[in-house]
N, C-alpha and C. Protein backbone atom coordinates (compact mmCIF):
# COMPACT_ATOMS: atom_id res chain seq x y z
N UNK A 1 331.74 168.07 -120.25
CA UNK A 1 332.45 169.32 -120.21
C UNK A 1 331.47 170.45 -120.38
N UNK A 2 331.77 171.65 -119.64
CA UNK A 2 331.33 172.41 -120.26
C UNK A 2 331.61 173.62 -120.52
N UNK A 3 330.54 174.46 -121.45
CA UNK A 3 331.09 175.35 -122.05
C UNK A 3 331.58 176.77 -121.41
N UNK A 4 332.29 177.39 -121.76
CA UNK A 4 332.73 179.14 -121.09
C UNK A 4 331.52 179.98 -121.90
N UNK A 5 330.69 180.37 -121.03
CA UNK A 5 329.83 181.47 -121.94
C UNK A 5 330.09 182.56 -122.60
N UNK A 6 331.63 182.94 -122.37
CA UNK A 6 332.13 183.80 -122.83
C UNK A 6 332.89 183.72 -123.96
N UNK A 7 333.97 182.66 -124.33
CA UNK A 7 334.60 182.43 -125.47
C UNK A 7 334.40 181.28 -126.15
N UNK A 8 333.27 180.60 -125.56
CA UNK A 8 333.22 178.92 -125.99
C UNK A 8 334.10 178.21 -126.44
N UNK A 9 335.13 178.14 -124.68
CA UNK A 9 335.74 177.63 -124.46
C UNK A 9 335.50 176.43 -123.64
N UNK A 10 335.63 175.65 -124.54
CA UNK A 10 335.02 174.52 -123.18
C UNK A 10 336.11 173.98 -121.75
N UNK A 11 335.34 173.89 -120.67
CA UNK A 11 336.16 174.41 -119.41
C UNK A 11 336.17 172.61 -118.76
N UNK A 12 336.75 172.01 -117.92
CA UNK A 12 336.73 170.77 -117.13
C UNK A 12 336.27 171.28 -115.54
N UNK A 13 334.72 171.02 -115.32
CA UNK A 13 334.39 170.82 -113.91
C UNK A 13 335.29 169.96 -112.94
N UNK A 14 334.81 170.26 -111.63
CA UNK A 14 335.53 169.41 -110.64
C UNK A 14 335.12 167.90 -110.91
N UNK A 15 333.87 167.34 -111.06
CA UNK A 15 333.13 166.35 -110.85
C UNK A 15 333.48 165.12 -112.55
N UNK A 16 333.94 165.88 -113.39
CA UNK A 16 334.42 165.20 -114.86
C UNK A 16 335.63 164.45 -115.10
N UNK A 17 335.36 163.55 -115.05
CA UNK A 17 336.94 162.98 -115.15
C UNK A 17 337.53 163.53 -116.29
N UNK A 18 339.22 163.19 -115.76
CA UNK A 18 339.74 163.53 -117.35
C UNK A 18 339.60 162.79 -118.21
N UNK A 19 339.54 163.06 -119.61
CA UNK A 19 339.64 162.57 -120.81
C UNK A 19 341.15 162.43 -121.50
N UNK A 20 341.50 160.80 -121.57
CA UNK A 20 343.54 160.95 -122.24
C UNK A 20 343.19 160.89 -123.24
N UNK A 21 343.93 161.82 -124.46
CA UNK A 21 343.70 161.99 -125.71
C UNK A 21 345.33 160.67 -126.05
N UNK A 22 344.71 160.04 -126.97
CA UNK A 22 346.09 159.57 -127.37
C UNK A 22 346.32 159.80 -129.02
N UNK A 23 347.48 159.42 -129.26
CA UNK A 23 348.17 159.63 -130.15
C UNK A 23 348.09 158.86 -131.10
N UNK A 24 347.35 158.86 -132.38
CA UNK A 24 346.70 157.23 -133.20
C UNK A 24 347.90 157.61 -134.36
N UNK A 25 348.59 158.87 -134.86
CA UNK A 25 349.62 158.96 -135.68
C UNK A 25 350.58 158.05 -135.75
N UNK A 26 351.15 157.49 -137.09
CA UNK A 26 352.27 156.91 -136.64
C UNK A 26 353.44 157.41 -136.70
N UNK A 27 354.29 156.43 -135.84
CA UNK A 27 355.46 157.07 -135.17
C UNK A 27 356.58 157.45 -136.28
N UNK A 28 357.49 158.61 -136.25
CA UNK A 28 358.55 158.99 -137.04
C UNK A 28 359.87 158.14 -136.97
N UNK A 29 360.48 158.08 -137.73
CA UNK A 29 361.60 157.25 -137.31
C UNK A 29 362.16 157.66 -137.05
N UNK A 30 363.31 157.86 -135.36
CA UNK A 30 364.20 158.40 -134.66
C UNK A 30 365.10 159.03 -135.43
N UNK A 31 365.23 160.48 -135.27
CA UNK A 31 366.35 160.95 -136.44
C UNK A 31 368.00 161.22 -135.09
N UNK A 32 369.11 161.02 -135.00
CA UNK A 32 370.25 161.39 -134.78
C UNK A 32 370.34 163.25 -134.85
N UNK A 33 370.18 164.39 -134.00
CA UNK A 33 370.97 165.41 -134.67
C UNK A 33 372.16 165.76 -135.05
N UNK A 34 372.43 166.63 -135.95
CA UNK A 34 373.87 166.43 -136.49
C UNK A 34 373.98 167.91 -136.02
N UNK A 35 375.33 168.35 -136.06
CA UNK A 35 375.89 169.60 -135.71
C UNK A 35 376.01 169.89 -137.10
N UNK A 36 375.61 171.87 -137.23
CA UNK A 36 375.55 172.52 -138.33
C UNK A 36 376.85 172.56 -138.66
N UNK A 37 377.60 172.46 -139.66
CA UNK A 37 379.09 173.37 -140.19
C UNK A 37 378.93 174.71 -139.67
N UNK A 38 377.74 174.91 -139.46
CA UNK A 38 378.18 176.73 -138.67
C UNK A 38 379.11 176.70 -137.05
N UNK A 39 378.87 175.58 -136.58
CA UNK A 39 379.54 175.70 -135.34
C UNK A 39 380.55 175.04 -135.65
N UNK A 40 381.18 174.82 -136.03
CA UNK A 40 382.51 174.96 -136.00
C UNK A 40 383.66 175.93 -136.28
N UNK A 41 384.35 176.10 -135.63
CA UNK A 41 385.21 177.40 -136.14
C UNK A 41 385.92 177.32 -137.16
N UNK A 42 386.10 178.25 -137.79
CA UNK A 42 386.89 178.20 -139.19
C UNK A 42 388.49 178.50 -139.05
N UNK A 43 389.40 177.65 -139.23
CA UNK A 43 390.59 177.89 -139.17
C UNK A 43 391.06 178.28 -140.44
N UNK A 44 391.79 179.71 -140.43
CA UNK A 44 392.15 179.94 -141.81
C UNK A 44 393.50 179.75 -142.04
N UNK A 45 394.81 179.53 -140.68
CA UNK A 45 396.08 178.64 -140.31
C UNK A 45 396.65 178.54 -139.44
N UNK A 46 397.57 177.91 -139.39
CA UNK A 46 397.47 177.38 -138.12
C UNK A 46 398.39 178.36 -137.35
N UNK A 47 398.06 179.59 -138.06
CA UNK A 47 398.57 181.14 -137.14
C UNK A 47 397.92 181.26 -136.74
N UNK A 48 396.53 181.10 -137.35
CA UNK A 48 394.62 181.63 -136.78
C UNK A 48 394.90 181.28 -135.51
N UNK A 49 395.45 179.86 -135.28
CA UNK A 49 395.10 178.81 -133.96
C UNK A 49 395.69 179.59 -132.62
N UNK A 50 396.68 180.16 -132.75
CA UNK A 50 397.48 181.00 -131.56
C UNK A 50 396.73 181.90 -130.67
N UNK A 51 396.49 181.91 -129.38
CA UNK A 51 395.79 183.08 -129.20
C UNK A 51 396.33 184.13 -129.09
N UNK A 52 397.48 184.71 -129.36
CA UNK A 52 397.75 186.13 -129.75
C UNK A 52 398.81 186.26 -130.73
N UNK A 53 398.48 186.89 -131.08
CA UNK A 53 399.52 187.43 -132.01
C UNK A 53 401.10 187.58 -132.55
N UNK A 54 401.55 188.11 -133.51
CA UNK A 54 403.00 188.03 -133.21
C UNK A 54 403.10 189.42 -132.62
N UNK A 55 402.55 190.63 -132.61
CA UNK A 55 402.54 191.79 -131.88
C UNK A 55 402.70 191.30 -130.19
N UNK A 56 401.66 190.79 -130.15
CA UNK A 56 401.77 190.70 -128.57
C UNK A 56 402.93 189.78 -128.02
N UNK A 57 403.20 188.95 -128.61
CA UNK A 57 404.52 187.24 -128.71
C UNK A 57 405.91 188.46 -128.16
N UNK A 58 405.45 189.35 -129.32
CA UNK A 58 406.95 190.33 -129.38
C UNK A 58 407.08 191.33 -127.81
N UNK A 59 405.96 191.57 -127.43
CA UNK A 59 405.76 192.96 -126.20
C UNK A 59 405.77 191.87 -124.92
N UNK A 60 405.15 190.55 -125.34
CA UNK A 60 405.64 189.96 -123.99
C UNK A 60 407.22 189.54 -123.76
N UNK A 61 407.65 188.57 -124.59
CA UNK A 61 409.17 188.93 -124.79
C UNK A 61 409.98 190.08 -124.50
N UNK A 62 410.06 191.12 -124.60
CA UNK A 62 410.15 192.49 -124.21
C UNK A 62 409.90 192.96 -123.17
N UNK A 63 408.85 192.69 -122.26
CA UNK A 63 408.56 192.78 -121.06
C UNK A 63 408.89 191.88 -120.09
N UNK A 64 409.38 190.57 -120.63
CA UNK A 64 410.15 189.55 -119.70
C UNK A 64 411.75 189.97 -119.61
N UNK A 65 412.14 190.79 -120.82
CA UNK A 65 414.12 191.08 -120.81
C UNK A 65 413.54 192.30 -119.80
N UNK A 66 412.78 193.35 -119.35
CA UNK A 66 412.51 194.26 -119.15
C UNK A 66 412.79 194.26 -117.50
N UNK A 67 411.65 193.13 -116.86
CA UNK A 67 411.75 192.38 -115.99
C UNK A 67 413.21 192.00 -114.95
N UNK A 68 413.57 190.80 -116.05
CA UNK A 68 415.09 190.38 -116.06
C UNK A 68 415.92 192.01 -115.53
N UNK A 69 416.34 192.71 -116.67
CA UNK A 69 416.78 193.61 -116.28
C UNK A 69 416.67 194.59 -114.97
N UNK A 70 415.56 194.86 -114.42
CA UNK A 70 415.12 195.59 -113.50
C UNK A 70 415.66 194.68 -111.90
N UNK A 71 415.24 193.09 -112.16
CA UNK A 71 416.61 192.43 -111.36
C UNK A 71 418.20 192.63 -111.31
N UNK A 72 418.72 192.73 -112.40
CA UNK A 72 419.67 193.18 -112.72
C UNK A 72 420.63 194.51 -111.94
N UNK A 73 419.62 194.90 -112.64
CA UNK A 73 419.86 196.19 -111.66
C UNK A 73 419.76 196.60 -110.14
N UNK A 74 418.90 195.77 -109.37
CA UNK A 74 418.56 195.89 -108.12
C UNK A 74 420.06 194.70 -107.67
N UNK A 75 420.35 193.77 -108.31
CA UNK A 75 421.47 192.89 -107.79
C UNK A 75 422.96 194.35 -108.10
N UNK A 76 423.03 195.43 -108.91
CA UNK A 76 424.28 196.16 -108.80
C UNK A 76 424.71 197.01 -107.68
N UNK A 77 423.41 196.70 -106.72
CA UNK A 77 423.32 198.04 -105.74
C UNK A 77 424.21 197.50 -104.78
N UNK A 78 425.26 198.19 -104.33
CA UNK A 78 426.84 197.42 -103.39
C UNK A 78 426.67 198.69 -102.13
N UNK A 79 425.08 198.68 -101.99
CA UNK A 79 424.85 199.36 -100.57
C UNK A 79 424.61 198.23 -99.64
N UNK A 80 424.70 198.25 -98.36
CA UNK A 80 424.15 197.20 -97.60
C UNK A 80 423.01 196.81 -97.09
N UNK A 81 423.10 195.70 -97.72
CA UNK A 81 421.12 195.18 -98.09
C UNK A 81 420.40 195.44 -99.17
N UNK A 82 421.25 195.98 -100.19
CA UNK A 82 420.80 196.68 -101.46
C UNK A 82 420.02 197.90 -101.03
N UNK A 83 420.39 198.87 -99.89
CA UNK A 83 419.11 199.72 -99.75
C UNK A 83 419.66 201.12 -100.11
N UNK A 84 420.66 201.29 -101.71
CA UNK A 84 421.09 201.90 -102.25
C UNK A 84 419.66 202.79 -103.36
N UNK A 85 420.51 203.44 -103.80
CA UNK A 85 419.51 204.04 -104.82
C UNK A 85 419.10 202.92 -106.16
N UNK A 86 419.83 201.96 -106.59
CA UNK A 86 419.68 201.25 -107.27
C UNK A 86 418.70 200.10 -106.92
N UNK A 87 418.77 199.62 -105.66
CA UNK A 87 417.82 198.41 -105.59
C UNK A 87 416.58 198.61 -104.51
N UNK A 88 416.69 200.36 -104.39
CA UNK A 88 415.59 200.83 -103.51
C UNK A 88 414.19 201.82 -104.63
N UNK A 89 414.98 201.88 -105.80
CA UNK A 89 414.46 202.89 -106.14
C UNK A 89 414.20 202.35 -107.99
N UNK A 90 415.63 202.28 -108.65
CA UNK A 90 415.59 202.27 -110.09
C UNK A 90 415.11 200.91 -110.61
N UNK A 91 415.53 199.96 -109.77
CA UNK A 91 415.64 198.59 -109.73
C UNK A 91 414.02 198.36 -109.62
N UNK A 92 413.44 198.85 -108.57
CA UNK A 92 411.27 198.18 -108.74
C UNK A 92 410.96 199.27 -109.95
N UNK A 93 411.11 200.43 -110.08
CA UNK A 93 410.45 200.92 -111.45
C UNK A 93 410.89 200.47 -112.68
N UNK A 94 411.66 200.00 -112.99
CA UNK A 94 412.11 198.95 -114.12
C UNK A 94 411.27 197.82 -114.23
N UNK A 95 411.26 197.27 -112.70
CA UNK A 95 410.61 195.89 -113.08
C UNK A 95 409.09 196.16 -112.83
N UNK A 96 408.58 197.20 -112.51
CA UNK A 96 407.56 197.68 -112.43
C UNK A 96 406.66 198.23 -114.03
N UNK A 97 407.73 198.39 -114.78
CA UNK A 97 407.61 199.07 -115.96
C UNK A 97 407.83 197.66 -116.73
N UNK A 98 408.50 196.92 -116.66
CA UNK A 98 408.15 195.33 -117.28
C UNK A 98 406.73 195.03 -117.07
N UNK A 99 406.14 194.63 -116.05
CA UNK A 99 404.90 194.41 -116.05
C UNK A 99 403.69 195.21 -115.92
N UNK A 100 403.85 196.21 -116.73
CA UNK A 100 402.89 196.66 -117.48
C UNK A 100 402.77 197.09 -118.61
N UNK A 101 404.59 196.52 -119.10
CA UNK A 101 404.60 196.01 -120.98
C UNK A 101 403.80 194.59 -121.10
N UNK A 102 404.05 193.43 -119.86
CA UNK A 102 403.40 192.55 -119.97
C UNK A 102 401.83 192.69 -119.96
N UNK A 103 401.13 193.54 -118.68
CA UNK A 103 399.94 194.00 -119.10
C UNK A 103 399.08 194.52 -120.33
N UNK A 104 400.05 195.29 -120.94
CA UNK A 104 399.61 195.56 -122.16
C UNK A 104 400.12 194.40 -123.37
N UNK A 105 400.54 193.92 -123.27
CA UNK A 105 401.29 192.73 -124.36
C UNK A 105 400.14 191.92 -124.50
N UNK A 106 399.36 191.59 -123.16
CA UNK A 106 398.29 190.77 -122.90
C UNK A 106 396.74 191.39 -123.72
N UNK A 107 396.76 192.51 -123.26
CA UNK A 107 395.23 193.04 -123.74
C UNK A 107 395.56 194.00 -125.17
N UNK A 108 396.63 194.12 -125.34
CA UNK A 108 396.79 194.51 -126.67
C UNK A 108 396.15 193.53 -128.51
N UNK A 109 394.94 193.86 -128.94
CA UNK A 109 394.47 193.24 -130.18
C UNK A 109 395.29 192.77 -130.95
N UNK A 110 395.10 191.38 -131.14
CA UNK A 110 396.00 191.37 -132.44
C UNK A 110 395.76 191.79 -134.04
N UNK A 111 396.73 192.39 -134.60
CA UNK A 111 396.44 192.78 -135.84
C UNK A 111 396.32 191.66 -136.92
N UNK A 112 395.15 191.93 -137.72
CA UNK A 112 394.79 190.71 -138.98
C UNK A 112 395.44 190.84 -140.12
């Protein structure tokens, strides 16, 4: 081998074979890893477990009668074809206004 004149580093020419360094240490005995208690999630009950809330449980409920209703209403319209003011008009903003109690029911935080 030889040396780097600059950091005496010793460098491997083309013409040097390699040298296998082996390993004369002896061997460790295979350990298993275990998972930390940090990864696991902490359940504090089995309310924790729900993914939302009773806030949101309640606004989606609310936004499904909301829904319902806005059908409701589009079935009272006794124009022909329903293309009355009721199932042209009051009847989709109702049920229009349901689902975006459901929208918000959804992305609304639950409180701790």
């Amino acid at each position: 081998m030889a040396k780097d004149k600059q950091a005496g580093i010793p460098t491997l020419l083309r013409d040097e074979p390699v040298k296998k360094i082996v390993d004369t240490t002896p061997a460790a005995p295979k350990t298993v890893p275990t998972r930390s208690a940090m990864a696991e999630p902490v359940r504090r009950d089995s309310a924790a477990a729900l993914p939302f809330g009773r806030q949101n449980y309640t606004l989606m409920l609310a936004g499904i009668g909301v829904i319902l209703a806005g059908f409701f209403i589009m079935s009272l319209d006794k124009e022909e074809f329903g293309f009355g003011f009721l199932g042209l008009t009051l009847g989709p903003l109702v049920v229009m206004g349901g689902f975006v109690l459901e929208f918000f029911a959804i992305l609304a935080r639950p409180r701790v």
